[in-house]
C-alpha atoms as a PDB file:
ATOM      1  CA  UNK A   1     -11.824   8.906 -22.752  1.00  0.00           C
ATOM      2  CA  UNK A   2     -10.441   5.793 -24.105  1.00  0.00           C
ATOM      3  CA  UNK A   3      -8.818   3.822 -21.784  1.00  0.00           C
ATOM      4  CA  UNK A   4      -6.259   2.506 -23.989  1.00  0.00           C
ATOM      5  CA  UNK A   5      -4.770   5.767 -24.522  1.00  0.00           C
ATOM      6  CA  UNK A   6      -1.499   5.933 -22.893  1.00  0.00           C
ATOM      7  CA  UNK A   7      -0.077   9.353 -21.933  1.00  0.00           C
ATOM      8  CA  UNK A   8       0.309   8.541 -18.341  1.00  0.00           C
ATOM      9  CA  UNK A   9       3.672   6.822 -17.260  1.00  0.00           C
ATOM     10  CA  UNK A  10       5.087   5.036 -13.874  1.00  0.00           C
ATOM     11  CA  UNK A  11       8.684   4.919 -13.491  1.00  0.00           C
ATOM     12  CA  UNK A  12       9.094   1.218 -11.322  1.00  0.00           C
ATOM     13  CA  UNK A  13      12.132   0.180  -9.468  1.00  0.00           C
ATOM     14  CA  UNK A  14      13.201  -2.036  -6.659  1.00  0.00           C
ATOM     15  CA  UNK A  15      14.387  -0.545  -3.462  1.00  0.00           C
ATOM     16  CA  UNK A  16      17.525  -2.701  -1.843  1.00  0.00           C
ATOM     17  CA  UNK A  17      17.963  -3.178   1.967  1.00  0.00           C
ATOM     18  CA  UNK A  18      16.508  -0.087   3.483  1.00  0.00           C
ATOM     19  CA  UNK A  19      17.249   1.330   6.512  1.00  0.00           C
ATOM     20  CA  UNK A  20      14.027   1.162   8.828  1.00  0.00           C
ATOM     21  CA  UNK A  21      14.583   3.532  11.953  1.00  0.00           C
ATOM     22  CA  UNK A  22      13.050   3.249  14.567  1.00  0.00           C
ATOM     23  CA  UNK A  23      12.516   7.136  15.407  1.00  0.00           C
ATOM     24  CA  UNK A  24      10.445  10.192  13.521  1.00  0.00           C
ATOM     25  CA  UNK A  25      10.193  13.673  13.189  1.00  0.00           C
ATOM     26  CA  UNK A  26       6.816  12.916  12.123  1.00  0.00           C
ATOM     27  CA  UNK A  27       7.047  16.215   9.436  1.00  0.00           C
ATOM     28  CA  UNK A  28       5.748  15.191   5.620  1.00  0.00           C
ATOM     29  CA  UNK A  29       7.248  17.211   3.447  1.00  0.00           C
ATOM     30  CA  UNK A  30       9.002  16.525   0.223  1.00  0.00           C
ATOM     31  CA  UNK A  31       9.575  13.073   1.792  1.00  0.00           C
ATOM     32  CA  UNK A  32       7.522   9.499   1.865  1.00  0.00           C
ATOM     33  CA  UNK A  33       7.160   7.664   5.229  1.00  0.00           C
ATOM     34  CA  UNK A  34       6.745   4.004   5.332  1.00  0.00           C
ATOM     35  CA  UNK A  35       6.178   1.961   8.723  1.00  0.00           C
ATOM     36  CA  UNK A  36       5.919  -1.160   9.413  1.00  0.00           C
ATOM     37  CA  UNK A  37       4.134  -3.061  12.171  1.00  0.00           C
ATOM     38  CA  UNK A  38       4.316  -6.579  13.420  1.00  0.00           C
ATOM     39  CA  UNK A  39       0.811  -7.805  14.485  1.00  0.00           C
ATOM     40  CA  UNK A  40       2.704 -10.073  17.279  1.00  0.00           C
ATOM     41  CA  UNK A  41       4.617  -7.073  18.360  1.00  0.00           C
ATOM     42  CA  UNK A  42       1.208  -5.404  19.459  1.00  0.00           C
ATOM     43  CA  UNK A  43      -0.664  -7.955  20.810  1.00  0.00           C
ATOM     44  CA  UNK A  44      -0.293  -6.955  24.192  1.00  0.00           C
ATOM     45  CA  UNK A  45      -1.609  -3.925  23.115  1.00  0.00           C
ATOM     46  CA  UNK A  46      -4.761  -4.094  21.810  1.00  0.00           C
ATOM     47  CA  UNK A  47      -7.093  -3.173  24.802  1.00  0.00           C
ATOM     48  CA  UNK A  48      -5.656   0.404  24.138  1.00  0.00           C
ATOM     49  CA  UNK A  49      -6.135   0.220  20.337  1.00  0.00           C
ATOM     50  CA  UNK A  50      -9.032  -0.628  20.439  1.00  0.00           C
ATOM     51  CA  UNK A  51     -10.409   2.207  22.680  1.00  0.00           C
ATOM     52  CA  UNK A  52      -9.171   4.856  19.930  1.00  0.00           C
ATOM     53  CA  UNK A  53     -11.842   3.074  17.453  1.00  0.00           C
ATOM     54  CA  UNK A  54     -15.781   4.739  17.008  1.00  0.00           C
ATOM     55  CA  UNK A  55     -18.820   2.909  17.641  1.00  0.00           C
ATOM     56  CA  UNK A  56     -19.205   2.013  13.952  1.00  0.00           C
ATOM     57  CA  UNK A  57     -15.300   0.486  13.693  1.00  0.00           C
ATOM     58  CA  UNK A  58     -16.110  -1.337  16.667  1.00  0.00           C
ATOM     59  CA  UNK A  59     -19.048  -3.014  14.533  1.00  0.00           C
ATOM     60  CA  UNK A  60     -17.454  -3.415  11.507  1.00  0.00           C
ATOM     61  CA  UNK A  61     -14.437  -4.966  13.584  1.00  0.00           C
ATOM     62  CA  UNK A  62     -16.836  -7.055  15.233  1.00  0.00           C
ATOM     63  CA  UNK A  63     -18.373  -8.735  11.381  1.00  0.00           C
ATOM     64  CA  UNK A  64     -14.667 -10.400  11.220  1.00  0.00           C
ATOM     65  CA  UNK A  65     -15.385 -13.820  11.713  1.00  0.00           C
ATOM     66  CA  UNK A  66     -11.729 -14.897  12.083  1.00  0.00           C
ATOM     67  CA  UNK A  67      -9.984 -13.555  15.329  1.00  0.00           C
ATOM     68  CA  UNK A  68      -6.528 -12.616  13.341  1.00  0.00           C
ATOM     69  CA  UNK A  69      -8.640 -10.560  10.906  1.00  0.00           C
ATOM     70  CA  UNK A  70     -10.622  -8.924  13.686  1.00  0.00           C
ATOM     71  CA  UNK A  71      -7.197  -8.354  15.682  1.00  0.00           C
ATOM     72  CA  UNK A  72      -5.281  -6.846  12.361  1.00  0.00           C
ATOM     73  CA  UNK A  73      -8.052  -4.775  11.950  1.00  0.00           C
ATOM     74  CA  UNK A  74      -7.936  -2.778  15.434  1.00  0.00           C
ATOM     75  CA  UNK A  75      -4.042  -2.876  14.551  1.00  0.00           C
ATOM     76  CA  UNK A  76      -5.028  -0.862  11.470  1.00  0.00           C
ATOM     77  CA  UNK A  77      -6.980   1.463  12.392  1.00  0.00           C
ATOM     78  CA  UNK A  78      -6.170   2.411  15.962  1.00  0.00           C
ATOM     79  CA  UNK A  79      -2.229   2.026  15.218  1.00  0.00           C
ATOM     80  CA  UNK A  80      -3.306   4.150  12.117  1.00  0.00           C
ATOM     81  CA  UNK A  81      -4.783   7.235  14.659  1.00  0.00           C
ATOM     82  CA  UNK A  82      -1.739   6.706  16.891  1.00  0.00           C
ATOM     83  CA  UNK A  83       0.568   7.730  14.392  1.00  0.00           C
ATOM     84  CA  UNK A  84      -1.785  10.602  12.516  1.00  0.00           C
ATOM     85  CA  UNK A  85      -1.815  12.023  15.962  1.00  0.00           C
ATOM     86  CA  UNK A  86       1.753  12.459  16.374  1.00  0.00           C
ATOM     87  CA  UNK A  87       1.722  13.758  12.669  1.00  0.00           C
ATOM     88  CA  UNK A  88      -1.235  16.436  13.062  1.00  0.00           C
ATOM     89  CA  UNK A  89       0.043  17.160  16.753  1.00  0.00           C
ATOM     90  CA  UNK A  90      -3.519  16.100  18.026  1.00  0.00           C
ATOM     91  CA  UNK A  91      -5.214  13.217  20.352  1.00  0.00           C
ATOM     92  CA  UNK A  92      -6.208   9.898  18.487  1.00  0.00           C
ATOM     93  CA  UNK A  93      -9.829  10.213  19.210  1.00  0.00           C
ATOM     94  CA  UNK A  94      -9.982  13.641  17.693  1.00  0.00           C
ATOM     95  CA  UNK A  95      -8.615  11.227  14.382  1.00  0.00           C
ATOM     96  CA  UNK A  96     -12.110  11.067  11.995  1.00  0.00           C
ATOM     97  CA  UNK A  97     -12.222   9.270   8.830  1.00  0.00           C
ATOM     98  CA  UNK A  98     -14.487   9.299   5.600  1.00  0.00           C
ATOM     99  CA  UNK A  99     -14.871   7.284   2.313  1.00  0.00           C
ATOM    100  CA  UNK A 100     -13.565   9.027  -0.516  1.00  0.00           C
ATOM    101  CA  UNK A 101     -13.186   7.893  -3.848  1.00  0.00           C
ATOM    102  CA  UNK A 102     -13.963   4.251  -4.719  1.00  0.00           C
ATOM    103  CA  UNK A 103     -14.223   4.242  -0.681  1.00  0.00           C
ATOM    104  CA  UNK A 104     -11.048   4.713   0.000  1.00  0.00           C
ATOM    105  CA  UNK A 105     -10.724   6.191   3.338  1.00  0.00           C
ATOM    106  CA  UNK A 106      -9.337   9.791   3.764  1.00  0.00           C
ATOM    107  CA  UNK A 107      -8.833  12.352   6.938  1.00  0.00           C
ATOM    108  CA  UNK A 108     -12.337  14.095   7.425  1.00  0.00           C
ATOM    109  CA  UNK A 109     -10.916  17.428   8.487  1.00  0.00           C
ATOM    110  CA  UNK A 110      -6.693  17.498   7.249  1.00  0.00           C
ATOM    111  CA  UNK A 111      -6.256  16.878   3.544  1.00  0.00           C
ATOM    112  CA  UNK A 112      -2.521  17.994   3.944  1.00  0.00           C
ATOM    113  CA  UNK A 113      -1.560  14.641   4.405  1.00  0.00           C
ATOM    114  CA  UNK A 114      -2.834  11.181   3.056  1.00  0.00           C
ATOM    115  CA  UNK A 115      -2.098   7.947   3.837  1.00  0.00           C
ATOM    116  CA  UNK A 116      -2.998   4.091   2.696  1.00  0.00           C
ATOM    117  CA  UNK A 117      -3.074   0.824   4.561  1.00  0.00           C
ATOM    118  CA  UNK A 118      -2.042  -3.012   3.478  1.00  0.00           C
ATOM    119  CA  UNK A 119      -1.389  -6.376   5.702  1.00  0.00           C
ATOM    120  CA  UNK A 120      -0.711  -9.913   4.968  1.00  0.00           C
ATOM    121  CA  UNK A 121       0.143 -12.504   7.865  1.00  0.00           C
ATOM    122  CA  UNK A 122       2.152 -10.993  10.208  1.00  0.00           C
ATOM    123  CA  UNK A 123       2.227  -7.336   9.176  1.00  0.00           C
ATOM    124  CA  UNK A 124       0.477  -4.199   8.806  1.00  0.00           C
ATOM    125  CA  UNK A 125       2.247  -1.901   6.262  1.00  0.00           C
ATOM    126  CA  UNK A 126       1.343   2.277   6.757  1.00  0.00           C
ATOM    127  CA  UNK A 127       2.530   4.617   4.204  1.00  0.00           C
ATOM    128  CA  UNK A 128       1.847   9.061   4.216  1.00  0.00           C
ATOM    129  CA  UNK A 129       2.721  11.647   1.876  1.00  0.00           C
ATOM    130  CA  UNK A 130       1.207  15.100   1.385  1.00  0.00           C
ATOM    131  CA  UNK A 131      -0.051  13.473  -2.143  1.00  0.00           C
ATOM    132  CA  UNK A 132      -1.795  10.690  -3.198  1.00  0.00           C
ATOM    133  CA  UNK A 133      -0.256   7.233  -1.735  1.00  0.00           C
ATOM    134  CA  UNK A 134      -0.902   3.943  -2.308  1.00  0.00           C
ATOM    135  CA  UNK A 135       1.028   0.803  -0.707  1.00  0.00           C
ATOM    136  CA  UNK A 136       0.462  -3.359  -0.675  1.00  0.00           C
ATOM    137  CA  UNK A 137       2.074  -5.849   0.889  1.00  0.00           C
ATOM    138  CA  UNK A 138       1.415  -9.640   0.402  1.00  0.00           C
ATOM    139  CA  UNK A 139       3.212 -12.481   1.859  1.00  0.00           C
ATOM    140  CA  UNK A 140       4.946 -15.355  -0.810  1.00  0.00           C
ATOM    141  CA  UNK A 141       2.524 -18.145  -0.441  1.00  0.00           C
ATOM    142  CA  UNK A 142       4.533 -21.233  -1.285  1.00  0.00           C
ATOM    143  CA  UNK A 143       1.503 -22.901  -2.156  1.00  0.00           C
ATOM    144  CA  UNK A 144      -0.321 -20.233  -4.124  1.00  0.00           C
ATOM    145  CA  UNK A 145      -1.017 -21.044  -8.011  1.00  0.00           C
ATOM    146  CA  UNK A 146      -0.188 -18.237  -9.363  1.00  0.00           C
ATOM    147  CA  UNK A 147       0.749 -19.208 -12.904  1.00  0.00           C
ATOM    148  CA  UNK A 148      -3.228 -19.625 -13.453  1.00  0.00           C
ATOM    149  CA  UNK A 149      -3.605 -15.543 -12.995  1.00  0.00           C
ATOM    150  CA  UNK A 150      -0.810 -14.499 -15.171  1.00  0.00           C
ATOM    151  CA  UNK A 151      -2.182 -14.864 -18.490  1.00  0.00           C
ATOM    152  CA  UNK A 152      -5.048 -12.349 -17.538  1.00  0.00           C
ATOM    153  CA  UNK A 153      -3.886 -10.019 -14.805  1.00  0.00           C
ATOM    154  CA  UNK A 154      -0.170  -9.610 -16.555  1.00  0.00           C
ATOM    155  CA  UNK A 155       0.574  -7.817 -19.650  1.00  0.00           C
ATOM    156  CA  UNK A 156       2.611 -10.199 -22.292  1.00  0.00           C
ATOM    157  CA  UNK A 157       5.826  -8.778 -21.757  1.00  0.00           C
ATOM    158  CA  UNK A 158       5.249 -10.090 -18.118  1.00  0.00           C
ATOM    159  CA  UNK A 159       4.059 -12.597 -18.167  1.00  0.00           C
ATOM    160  CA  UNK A 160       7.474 -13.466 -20.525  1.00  0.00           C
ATOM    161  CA  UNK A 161       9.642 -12.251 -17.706  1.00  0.00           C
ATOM    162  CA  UNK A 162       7.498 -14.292 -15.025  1.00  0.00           C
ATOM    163  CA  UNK A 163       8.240 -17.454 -16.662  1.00  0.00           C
ATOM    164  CA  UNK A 164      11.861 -17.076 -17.188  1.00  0.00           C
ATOM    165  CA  UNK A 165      12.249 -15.093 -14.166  1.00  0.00           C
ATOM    166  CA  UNK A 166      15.146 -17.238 -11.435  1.00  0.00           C
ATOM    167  CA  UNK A 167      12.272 -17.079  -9.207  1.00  0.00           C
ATOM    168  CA  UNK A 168       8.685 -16.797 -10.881  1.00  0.00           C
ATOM    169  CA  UNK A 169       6.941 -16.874  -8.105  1.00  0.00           C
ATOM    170  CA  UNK A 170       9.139 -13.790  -6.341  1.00  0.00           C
ATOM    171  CA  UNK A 171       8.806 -11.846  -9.724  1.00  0.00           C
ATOM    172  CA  UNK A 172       4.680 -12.318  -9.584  1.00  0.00           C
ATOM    173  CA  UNK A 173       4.651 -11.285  -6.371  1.00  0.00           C
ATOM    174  CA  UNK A 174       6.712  -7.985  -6.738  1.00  0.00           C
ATOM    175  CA  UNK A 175       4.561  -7.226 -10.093  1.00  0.00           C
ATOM    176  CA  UNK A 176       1.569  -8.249  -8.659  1.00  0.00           C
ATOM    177  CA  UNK A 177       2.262  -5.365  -5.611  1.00  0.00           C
ATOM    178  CA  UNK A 178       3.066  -2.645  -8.038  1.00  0.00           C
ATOM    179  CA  UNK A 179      -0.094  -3.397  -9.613  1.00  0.00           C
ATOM    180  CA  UNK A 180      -2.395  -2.996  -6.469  1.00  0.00           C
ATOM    181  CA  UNK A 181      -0.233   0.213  -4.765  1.00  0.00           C
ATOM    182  CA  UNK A 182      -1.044   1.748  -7.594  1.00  0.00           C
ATOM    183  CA  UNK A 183      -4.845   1.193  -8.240  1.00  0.00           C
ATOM    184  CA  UNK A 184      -4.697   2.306  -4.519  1.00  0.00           C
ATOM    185  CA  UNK A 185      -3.191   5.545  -4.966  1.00  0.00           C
ATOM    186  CA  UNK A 186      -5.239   6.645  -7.783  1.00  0.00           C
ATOM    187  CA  UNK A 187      -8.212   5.098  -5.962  1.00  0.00           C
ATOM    188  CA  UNK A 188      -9.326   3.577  -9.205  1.00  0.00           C
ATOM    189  CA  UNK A 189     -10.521   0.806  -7.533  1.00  0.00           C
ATOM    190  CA  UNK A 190     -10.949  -1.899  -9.998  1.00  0.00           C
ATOM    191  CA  UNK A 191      -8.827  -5.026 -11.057  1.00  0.00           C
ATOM    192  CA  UNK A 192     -10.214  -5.191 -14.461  1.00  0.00           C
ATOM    193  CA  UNK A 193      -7.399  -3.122 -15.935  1.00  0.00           C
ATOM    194  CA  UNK A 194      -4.431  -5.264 -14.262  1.00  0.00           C
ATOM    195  CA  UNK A 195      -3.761  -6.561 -17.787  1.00  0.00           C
ATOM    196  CA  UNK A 196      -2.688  -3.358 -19.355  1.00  0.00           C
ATOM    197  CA  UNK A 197      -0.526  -2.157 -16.799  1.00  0.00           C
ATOM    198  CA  UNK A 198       3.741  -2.853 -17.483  1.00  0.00           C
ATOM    199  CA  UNK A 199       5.359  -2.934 -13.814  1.00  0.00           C
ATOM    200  CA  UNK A 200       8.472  -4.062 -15.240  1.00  0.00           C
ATOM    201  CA  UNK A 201      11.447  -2.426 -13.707  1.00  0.00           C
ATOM    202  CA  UNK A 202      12.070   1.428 -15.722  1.00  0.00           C
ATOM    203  CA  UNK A 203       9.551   3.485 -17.468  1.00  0.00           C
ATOM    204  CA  UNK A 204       5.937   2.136 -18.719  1.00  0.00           C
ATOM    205  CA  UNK A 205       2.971   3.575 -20.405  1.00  0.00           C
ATOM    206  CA  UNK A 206      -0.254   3.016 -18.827  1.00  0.00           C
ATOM    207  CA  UNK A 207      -3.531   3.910 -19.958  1.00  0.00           C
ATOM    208  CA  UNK A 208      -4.823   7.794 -18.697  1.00  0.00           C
ATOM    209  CA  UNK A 209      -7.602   6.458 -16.864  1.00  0.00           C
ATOM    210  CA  UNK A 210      -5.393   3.807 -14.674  1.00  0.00           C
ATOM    211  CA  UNK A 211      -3.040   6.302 -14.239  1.00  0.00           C
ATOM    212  CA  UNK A 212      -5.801   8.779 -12.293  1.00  0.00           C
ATOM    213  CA  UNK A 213      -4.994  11.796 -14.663  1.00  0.00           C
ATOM    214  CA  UNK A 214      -1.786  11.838 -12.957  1.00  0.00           C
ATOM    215  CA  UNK A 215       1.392  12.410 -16.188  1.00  0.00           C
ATOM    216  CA  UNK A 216       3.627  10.377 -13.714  1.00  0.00           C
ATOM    217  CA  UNK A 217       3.840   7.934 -11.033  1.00  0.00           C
ATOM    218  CA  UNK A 218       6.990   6.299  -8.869  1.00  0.00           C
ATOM    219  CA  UNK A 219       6.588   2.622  -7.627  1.00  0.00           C
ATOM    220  CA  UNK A 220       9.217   1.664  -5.459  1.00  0.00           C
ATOM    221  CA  UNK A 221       9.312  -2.109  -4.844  1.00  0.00           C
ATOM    222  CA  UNK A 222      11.476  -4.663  -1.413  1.00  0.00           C
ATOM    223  CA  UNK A 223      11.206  -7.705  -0.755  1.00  0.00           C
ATOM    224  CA  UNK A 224      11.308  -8.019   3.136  1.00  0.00           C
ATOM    225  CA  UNK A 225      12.492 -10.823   5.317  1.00  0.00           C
ATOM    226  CA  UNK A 226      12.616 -13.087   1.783  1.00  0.00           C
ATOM    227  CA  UNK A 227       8.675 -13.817   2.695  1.00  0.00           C
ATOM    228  CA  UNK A 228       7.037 -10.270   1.781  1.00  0.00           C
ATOM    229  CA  UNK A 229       6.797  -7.776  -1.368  1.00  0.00           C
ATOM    230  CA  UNK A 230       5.973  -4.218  -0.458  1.00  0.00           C
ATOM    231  CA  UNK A 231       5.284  -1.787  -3.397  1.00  0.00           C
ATOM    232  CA  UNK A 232       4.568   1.433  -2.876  1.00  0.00           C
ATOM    233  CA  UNK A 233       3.356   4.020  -5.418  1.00  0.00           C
ATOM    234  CA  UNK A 234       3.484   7.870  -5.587  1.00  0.00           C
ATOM    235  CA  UNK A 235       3.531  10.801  -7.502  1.00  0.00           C
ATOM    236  CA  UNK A 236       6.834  11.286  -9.236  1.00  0.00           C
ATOM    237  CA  UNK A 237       8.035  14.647  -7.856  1.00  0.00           C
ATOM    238  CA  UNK A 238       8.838  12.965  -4.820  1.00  0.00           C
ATOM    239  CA  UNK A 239      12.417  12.038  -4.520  1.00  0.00           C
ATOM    240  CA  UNK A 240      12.493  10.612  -0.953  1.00  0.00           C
ATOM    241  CA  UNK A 241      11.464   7.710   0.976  1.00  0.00           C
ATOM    242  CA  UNK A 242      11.720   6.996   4.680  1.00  0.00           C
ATOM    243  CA  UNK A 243      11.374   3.988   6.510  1.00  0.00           C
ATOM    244  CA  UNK A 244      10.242   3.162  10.175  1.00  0.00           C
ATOM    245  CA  UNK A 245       9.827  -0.073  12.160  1.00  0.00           C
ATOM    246  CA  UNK A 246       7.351   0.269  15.489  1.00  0.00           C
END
């Protein structure tokens, strides 16, 4: 199918001041949950982390070169299993993992709930739904160019807003989010299409095969401690999203 033939939609929006508790039900129902974790928070507990990971994370924790990648990896992962275990009522080891589409990792034995992973700097960002789910986080880099990547990863109508925006480099960042949550949730797995994707706050058309056969999509957008964008993007039916801070 052409992929310039826009039937699919995505409704964006920004998300002001949530509430991030500190307590769950873990239930997923009609609901989104987002958590949050600060590397520095857990690093006096990695040892544990660590010993929820398989003899083939181990290895491809142990390819990291750089000791904060290696250390935000066992965060991801084994902080990943520690929370699917209180959600599917069952020990972290039992937690198995395989590549799905584009290789984007999905629960080897429970496909009632899915879930997606993003850090930058000092956090690691966990989002679940029964549905498809797709989150990024990425930390404002004072010194990042990224006027050079507008002109081919932004569509014209934002790359307009970017450069009139109070803050350009806030607005790329926020845009640039909603782009990747939602290549991740419809595990389409490429950046070529970036440029034909509207993120601009309200409802956009997006080509059918970005939008992963889905009609509709929700990305909900924050800007956290001034220094991070989260997006996170979901099917539309759901109505509710929950926050939690570890």
């Amino acid at each position: 199918m052409n992929s310039q033939l826009y039937i699919s939609k995505i409704h964006c929006s920004t998300v002001l001041l949530p509430n991030w508790n500190q307590q769950s039900d873990y239930m997923i129902d009609d609901h989104i949950d987002l958590w949050r974790v600060s590397v520095k928070e857990l690093m006096g507990k990695l040892s544990p982390l660590q010993q929820h990971l398989t003899e083939e994370e181990l290895t491809t924790m142990n390819r990291y070169q750089r000791e904060s990648d290696r250390i935000r990896y066992i965060i991801g992962k084994g902080y990943l299993k520690v929370l699917l275990s209180k959600y599917l009522n069952k020990p972290p080891k039992e937690i198995e993992f395989i590549e799905g589409i584009n290789k984007k990792p999905i629960l080897k034995s429970d496909r009632n709930i899915h879930f997606n992973i993003s850090h930058s700097k000092d956090w690691v960002i966990f989002s679940f739904c029964r549905d498809e789910v797709g989150v990024d986080i990425e930390h404002v880099d004072s010194d990042f160019d990224f006027l050079s990547l507008i002109n081919n990863c932004f569509t014209k109508p934002e790359t307009h807003f970017i450069e009139n925006a109070y803050s350009p480099r806030h607005e790329f960042y926020k845009l640039w989010t909603r782009k990747e949550s939602l290549l991740k949730a419809t595990s389409v797995g490429m950046v070529d299409n970036l440029h034909t994707i509207n993120c601009l706050d309200g409802t956009q058309y997006i080509p059918y095969e970005v939008g992963g056969g889905f009609s509709d999509w929700k990305i909900k957008s924050l800007l956290m401690d001034e220094t991070y964008f989260i997006s996170l993007s979901f099917p539309v039916k759901y109505r509710k999203l929950r926050f939690f801070d570890v």
